[in-house]
PDB file of N, CA and C in Angstrom:
ATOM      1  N   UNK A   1      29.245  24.543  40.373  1.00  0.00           N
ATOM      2  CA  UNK A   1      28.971  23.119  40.281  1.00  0.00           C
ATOM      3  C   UNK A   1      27.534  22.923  39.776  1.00  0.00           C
ATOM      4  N   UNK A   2      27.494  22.055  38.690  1.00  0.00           N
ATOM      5  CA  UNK A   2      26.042  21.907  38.036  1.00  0.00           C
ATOM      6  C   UNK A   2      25.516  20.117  38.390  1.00  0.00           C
ATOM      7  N   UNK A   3      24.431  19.685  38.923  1.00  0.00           N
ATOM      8  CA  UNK A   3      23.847  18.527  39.254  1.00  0.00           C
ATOM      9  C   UNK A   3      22.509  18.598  38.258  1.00  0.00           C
ATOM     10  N   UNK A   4      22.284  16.929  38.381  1.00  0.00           N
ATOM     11  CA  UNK A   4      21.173  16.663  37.347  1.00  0.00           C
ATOM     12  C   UNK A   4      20.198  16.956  37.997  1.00  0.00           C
ATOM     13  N   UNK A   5      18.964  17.824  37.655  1.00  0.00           N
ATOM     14  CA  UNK A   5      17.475  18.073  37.754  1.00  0.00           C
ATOM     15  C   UNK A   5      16.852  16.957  38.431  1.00  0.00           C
ATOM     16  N   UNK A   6      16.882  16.236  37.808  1.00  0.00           N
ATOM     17  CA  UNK A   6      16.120  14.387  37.843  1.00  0.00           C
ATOM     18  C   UNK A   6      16.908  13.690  39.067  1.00  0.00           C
ATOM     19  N   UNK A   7      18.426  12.995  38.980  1.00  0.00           N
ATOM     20  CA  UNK A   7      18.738  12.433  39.851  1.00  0.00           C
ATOM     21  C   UNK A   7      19.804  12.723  41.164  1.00  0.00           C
ATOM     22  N   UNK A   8      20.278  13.853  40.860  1.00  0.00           N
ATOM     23  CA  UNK A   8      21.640  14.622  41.354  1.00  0.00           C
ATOM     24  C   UNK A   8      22.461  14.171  41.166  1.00  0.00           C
ATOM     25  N   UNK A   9      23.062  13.586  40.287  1.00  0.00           N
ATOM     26  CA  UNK A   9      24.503  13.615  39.532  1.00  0.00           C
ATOM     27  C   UNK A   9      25.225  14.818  39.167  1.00  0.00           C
ATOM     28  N   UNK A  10      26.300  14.426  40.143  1.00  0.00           N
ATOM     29  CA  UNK A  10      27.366  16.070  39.630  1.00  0.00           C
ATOM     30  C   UNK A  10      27.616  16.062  38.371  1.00  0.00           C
ATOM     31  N   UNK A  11      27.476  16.992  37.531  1.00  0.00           N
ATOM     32  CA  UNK A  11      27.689  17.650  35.871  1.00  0.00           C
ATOM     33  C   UNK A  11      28.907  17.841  35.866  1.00  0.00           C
ATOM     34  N   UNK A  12      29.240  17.947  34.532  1.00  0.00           N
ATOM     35  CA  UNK A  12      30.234  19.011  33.978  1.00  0.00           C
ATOM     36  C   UNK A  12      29.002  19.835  33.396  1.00  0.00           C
ATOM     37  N   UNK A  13      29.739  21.214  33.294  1.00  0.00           N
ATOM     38  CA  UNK A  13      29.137  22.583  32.855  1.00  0.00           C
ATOM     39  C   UNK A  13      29.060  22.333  30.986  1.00  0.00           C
ATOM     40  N   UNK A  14      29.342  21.458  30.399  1.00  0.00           N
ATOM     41  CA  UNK A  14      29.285  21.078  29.068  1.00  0.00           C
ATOM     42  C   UNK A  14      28.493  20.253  28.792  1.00  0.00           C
ATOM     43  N   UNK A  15      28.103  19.452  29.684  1.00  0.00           N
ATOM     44  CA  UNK A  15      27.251  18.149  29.612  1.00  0.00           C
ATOM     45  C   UNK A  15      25.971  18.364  29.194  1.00  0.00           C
ATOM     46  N   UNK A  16      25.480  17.940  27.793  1.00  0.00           N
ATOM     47  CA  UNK A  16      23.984  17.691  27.328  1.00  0.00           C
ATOM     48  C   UNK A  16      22.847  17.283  27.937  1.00  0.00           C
ATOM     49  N   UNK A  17      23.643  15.514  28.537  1.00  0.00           N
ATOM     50  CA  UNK A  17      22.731  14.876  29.140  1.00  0.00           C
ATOM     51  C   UNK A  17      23.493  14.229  30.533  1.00  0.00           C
ATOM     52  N   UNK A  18      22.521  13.584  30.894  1.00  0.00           N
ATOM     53  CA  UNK A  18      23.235  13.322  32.766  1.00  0.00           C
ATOM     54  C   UNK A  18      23.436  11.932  31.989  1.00  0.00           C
ATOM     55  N   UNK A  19      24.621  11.306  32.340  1.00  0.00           N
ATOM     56  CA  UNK A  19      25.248  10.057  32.197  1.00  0.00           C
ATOM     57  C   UNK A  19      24.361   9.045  33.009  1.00  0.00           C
ATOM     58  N   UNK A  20      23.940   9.570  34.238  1.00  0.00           N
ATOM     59  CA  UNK A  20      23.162   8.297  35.021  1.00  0.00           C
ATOM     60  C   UNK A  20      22.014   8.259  34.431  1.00  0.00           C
ATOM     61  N   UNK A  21      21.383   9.072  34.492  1.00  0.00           N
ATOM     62  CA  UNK A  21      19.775   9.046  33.968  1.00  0.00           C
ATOM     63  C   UNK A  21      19.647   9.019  32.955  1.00  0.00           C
ATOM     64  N   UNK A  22      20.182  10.037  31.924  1.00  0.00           N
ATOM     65  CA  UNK A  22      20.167  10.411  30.536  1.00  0.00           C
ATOM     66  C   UNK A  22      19.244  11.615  30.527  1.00  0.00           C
ATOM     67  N   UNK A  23      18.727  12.269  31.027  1.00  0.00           N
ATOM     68  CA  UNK A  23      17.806  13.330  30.930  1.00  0.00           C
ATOM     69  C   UNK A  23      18.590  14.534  30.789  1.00  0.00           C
ATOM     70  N   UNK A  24      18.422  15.384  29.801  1.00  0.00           N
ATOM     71  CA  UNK A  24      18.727  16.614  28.891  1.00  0.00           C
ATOM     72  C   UNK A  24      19.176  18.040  30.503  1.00  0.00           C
ATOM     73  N   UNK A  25      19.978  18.222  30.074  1.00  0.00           N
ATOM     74  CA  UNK A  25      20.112  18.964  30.962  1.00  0.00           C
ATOM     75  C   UNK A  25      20.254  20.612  30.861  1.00  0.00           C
ATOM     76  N   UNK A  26      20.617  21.677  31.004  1.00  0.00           N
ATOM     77  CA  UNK A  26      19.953  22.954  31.137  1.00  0.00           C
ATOM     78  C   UNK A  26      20.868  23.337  29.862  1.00  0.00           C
ATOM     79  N   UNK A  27      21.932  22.753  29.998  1.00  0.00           N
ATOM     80  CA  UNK A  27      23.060  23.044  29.075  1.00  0.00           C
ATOM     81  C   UNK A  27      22.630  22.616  27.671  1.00  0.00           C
ATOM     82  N   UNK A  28      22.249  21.350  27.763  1.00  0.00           N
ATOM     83  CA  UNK A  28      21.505  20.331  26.387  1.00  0.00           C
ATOM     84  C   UNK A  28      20.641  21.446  26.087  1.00  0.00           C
ATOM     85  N   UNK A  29      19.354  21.777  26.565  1.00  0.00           N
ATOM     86  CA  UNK A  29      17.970  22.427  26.087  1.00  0.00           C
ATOM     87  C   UNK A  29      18.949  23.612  25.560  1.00  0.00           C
ATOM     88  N   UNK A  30      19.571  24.592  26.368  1.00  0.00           N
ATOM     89  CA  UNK A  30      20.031  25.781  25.815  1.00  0.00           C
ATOM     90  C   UNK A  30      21.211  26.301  24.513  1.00  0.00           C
ATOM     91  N   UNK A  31      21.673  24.439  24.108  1.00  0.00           N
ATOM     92  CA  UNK A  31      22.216  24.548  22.884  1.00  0.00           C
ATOM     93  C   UNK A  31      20.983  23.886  21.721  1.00  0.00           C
ATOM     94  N   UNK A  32      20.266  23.896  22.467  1.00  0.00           N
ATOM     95  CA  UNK A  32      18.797  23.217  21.280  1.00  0.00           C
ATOM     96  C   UNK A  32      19.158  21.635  20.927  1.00  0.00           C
ATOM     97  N   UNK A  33      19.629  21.403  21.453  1.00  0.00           N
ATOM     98  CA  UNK A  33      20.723  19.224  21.187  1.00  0.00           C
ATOM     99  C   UNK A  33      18.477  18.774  21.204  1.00  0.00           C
ATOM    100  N   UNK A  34      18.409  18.200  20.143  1.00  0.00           N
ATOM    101  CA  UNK A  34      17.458  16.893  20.331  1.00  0.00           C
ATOM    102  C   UNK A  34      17.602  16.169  21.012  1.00  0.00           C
ATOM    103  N   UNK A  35      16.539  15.381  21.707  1.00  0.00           N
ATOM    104  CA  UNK A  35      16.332  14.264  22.481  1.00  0.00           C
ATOM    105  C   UNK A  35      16.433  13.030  21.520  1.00  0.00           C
ATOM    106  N   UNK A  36      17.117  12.434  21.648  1.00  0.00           N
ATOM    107  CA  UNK A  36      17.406  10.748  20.969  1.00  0.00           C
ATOM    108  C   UNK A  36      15.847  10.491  20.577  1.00  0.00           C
ATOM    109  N   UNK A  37      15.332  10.438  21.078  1.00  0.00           N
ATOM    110  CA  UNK A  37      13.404   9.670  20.663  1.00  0.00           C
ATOM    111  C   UNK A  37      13.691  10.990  19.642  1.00  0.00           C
ATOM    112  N   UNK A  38      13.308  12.065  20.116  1.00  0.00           N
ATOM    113  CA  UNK A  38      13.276  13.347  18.566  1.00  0.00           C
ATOM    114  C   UNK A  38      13.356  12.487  17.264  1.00  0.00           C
ATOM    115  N   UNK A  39      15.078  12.456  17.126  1.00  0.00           N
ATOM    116  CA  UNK A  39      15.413  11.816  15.784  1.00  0.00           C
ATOM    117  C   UNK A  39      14.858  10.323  15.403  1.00  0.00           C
ATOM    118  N   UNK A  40      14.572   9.450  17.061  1.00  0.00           N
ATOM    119  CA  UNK A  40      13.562   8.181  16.086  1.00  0.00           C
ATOM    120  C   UNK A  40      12.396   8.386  15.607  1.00  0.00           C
ATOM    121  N   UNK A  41      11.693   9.890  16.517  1.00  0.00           N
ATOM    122  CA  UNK A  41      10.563  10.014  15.984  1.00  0.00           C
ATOM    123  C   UNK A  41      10.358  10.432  14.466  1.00  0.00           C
ATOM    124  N   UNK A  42      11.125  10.807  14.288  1.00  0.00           N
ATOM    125  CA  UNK A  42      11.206  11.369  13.113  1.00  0.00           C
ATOM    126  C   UNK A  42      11.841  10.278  11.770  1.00  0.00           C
ATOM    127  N   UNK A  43      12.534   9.582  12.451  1.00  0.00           N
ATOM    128  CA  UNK A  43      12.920   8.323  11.523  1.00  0.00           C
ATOM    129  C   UNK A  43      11.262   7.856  11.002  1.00  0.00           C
ATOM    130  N   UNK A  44      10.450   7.638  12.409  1.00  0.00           N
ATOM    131  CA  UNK A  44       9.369   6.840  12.044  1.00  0.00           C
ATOM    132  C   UNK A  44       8.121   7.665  11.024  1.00  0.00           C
ATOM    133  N   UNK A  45       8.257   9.150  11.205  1.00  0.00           N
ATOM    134  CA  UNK A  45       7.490   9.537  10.594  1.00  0.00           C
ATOM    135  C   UNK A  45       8.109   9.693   8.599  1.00  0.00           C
ATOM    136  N   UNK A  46       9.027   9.705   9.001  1.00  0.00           N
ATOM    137  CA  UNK A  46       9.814   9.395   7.311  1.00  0.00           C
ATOM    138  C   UNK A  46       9.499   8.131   7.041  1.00  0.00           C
ATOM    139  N   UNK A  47       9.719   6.712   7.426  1.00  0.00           N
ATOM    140  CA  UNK A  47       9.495   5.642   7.395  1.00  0.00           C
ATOM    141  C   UNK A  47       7.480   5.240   6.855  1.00  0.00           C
ATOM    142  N   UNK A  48       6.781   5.882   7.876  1.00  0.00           N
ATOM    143  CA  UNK A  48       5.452   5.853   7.491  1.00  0.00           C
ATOM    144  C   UNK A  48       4.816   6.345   6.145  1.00  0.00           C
ATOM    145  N   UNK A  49       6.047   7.382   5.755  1.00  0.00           N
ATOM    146  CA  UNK A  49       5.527   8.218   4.921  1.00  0.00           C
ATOM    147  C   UNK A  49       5.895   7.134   3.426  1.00  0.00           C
ATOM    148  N   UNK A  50       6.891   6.368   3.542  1.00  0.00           N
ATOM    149  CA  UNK A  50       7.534   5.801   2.706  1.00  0.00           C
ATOM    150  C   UNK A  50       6.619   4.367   2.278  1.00  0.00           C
ATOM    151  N   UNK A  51       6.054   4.114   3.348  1.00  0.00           N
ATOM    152  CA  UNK A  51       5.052   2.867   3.939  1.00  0.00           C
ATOM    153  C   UNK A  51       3.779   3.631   2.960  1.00  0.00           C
ATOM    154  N   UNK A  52       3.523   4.385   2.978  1.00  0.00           N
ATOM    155  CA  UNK A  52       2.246   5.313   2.488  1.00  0.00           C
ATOM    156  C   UNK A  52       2.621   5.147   1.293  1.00  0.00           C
ATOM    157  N   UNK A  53       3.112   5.749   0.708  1.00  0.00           N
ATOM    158  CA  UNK A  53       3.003   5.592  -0.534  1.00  0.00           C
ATOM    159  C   UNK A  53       3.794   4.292  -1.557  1.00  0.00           C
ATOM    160  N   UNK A  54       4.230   3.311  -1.184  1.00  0.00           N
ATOM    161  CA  UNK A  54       4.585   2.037  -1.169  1.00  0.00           C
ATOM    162  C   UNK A  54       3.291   1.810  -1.525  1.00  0.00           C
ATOM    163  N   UNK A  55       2.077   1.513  -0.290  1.00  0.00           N
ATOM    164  CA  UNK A  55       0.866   1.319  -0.096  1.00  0.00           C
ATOM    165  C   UNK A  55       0.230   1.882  -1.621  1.00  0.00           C
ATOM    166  N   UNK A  56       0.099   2.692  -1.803  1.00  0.00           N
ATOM    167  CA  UNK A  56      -0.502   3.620  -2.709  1.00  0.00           C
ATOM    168  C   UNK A  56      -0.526   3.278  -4.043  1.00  0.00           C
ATOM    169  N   UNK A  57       0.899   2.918  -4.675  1.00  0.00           N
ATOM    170  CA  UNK A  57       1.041   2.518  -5.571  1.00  0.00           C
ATOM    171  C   UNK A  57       0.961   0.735  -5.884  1.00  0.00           C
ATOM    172  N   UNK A  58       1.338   0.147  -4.676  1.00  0.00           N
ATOM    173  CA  UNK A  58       0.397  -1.134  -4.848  1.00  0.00           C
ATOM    174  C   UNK A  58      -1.035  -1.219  -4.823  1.00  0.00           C
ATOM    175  N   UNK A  59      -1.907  -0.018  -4.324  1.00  0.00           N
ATOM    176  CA  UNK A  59      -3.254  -0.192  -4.598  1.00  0.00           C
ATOM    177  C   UNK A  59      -3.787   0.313  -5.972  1.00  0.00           C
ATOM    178  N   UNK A  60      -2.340   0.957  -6.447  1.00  0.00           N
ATOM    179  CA  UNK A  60      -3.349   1.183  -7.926  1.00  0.00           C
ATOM    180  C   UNK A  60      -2.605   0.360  -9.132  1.00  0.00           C
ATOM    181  N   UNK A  61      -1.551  -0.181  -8.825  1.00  0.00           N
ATOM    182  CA  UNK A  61      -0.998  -1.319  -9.742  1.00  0.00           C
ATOM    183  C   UNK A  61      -1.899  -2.413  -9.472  1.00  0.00           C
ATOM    184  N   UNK A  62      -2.594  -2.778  -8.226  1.00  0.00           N
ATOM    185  CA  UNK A  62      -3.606  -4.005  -8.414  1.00  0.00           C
ATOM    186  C   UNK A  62      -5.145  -3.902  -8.958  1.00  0.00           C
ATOM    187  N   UNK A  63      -5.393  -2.617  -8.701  1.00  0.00           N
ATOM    188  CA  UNK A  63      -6.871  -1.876  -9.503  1.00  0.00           C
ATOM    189  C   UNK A  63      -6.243  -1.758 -10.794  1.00  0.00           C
ATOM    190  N   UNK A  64      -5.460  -1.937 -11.585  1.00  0.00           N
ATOM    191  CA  UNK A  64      -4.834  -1.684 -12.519  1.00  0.00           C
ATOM    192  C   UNK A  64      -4.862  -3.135 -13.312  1.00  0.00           C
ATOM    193  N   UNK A  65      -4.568  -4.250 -12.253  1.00  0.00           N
ATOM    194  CA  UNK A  65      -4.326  -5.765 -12.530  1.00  0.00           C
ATOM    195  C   UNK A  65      -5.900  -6.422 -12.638  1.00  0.00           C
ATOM    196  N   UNK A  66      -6.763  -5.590 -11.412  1.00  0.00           N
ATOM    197  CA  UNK A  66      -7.944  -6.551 -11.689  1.00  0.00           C
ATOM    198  C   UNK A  66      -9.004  -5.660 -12.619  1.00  0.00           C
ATOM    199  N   UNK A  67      -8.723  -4.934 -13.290  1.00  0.00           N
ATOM    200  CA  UNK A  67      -9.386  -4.067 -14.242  1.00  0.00           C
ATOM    201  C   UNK A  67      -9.402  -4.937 -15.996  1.00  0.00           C
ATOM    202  N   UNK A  68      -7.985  -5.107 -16.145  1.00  0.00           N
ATOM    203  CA  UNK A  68      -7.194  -5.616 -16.867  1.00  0.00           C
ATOM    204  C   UNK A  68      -7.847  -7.084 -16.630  1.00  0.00           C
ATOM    205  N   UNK A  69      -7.840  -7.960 -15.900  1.00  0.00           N
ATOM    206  CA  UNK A  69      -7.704  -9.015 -15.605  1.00  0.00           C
ATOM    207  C   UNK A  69      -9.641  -9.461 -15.582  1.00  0.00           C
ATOM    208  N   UNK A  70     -10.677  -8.450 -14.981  1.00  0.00           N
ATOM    209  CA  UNK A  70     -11.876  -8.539 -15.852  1.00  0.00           C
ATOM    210  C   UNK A  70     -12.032  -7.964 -17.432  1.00  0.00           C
ATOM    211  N   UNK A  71     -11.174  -7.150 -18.002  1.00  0.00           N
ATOM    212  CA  UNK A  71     -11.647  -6.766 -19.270  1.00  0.00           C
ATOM    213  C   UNK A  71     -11.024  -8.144 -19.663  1.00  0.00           C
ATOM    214  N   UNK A  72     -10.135  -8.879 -19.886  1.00  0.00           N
ATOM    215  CA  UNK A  72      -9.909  -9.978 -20.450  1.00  0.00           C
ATOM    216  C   UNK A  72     -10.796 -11.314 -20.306  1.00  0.00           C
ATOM    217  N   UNK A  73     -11.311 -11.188 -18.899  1.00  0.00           N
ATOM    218  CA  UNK A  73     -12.667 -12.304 -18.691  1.00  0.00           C
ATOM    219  C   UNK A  73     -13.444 -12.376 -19.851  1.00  0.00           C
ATOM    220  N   UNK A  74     -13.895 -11.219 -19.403  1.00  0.00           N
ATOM    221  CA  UNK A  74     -14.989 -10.558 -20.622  1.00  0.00           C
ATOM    222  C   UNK A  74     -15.147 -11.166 -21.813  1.00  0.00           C
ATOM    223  N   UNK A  75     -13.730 -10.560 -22.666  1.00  0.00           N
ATOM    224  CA  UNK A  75     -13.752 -11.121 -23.729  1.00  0.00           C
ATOM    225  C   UNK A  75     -13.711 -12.474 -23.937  1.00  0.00           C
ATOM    226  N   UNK A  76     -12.781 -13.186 -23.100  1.00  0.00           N
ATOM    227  CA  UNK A  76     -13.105 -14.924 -23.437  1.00  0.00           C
ATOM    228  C   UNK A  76     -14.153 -15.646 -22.974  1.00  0.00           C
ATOM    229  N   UNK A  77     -15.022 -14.812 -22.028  1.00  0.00           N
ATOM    230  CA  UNK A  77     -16.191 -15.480 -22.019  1.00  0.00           C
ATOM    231  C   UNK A  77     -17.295 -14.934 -23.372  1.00  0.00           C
ATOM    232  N   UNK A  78     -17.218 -13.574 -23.327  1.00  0.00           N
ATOM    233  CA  UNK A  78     -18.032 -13.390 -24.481  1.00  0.00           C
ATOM    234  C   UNK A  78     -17.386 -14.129 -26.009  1.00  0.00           C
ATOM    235  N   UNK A  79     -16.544 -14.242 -26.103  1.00  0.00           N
ATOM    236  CA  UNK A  79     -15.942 -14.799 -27.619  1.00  0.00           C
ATOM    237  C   UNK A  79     -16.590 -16.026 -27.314  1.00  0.00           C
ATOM    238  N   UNK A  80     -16.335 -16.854 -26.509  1.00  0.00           N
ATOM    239  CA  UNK A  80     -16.852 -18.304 -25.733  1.00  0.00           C
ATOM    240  C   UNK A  80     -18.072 -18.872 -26.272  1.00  0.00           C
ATOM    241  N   UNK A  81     -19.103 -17.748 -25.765  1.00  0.00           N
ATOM    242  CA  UNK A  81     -20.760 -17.910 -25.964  1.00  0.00           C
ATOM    243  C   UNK A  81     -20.636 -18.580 -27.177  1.00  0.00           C
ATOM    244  N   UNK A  82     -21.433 -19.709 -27.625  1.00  0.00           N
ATOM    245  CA  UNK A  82     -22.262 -20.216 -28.687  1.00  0.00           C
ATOM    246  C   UNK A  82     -24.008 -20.018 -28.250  1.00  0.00           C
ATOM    247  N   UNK A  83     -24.283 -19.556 -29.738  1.00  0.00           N
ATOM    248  CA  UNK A  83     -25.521 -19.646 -29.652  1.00  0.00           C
ATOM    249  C   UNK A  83     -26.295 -20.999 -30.050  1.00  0.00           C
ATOM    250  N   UNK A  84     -27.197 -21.860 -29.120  1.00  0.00           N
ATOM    251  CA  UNK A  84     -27.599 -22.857 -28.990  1.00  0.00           C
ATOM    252  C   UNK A  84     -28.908 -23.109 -29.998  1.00  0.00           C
ATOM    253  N   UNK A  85     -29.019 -23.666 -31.226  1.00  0.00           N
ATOM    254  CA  UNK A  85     -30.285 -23.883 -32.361  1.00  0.00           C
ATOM    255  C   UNK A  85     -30.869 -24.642 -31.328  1.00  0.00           C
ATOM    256  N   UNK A  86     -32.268 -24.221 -31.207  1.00  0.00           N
ATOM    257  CA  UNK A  86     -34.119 -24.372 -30.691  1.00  0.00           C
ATOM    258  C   UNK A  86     -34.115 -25.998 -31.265  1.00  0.00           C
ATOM    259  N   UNK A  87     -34.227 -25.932 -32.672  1.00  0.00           N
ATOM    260  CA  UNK A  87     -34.751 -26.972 -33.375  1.00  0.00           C
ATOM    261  C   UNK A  87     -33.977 -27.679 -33.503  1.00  0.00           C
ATOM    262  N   UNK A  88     -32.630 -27.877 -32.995  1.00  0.00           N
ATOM    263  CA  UNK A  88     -31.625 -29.278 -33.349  1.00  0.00           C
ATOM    264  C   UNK A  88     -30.768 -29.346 -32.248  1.00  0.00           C
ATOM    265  N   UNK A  89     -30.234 -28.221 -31.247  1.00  0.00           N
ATOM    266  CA  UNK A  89     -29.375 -28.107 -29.904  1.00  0.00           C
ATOM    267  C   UNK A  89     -28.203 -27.880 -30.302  1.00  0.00           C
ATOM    268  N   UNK A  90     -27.626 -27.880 -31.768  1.00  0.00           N
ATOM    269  CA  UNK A  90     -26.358 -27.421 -32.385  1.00  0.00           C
ATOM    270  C   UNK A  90     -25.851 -26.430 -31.754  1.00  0.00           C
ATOM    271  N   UNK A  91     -24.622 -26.814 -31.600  1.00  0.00           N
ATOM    272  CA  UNK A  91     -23.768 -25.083 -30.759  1.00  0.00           C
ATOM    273  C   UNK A  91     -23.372 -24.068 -32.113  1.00  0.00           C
ATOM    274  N   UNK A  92     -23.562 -23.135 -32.182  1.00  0.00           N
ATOM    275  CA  UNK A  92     -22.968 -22.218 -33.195  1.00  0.00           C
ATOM    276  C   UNK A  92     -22.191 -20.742 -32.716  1.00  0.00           C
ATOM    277  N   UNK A  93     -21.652 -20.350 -33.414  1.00  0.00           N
ATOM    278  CA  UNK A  93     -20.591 -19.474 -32.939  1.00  0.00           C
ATOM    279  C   UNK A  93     -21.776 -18.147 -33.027  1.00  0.00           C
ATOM    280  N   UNK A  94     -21.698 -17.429 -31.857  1.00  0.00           N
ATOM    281  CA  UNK A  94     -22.269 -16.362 -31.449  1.00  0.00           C
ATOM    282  C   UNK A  94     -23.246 -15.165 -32.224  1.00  0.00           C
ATOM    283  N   UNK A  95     -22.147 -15.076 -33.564  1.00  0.00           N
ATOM    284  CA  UNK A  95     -22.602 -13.983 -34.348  1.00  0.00           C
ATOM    285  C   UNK A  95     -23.526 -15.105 -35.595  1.00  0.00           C
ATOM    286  N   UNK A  96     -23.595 -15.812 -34.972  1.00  0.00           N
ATOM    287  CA  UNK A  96     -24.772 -16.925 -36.681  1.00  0.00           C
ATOM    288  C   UNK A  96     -26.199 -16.154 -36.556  1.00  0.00           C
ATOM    289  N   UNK A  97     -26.519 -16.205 -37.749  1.00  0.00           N
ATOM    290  CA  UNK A  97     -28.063 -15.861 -37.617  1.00  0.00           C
ATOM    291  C   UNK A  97     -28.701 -17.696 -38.222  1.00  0.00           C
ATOM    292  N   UNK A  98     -28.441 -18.401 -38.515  1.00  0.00           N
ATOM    293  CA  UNK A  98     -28.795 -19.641 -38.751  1.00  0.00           C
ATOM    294  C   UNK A  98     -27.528 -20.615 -38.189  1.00  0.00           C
ATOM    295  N   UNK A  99     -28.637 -21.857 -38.044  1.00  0.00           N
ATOM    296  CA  UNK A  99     -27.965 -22.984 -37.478  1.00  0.00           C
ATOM    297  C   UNK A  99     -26.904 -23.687 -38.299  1.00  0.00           C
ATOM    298  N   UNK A 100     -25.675 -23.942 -38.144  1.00  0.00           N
ATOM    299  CA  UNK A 100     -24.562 -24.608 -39.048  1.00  0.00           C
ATOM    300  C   UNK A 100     -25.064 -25.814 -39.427  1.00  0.00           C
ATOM    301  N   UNK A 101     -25.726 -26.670 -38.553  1.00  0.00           N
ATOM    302  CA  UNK A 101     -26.745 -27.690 -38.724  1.00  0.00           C
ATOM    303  C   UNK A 101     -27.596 -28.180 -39.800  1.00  0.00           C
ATOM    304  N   UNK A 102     -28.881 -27.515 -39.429  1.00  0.00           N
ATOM    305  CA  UNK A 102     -30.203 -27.661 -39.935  1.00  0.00           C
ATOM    306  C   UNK A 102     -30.225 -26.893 -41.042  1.00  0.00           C
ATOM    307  N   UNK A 103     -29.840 -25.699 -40.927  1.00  0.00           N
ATOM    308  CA  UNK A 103     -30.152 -24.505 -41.385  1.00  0.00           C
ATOM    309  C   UNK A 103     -31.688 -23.393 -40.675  1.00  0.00           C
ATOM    310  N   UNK A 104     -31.924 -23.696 -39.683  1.00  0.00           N
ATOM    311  CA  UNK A 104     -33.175 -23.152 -39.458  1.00  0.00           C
ATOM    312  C   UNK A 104     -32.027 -21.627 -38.713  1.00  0.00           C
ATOM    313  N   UNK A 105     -33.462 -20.416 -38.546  1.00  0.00           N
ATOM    314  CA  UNK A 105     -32.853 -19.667 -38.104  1.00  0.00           C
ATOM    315  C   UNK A 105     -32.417 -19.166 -36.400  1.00  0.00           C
ATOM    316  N   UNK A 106     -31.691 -18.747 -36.184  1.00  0.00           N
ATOM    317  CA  UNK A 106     -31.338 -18.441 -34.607  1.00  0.00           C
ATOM    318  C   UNK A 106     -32.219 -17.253 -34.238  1.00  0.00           C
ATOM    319  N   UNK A 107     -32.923 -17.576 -32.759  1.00  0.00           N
ATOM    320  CA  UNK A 107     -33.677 -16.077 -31.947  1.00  0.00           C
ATOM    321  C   UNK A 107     -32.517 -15.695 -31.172  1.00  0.00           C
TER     322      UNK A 107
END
């Protein structure tokens, strides 16, 4: 006759785990049977791992977005710039060496 460790519930000689308690019993450990948490633990560490690199690749698709997303600043602010004539306040497009204006020259 085999009883549970934990609560004394009479066994069967096949029994993994004790029906009242649930705790693994001599029979369970000596066929190697996992403990139920075992396999969630292990769900969760697959799960984290999946979470990880999820993570990973959204941090470099958005370093990817705001890289992209200042090189384009850039350019429409630099295309943007007018250079401002001294002697008249005329806006002129960036690359002028004289004013569209007056004609005087741009510093």
């Amino acid at each position: 006759m085999v009883y549970c460790a934990n609560c004394g519930q009479k066994l069967e000689e096949n029994f993994n785990f004790c029906p009242k308690c649930g705790v693994k019993t001599k029979a369970g450990t000596a066929a190697g049977v996992p403990e139920p948490w075992e396999n969630m633990k292990e769900a969760f560490v697959q799960a984290a791992e999946q979470i990880n690199k999820a993570f990973q690749k959204a941090a470099e698709e958005t370093r990817k977005a705001f890289e992209e997303a200042r090189k384009e600043f850039k350019e429409q602010t630099t295309s943007k710039r007018k250079t401002v004539c001294v002697n008249c306040g005329a806006a002129n497009p960036p690359e002028s060496r004289f004013c569209s204006k007056c004609g005087k020259p741009l510093s």
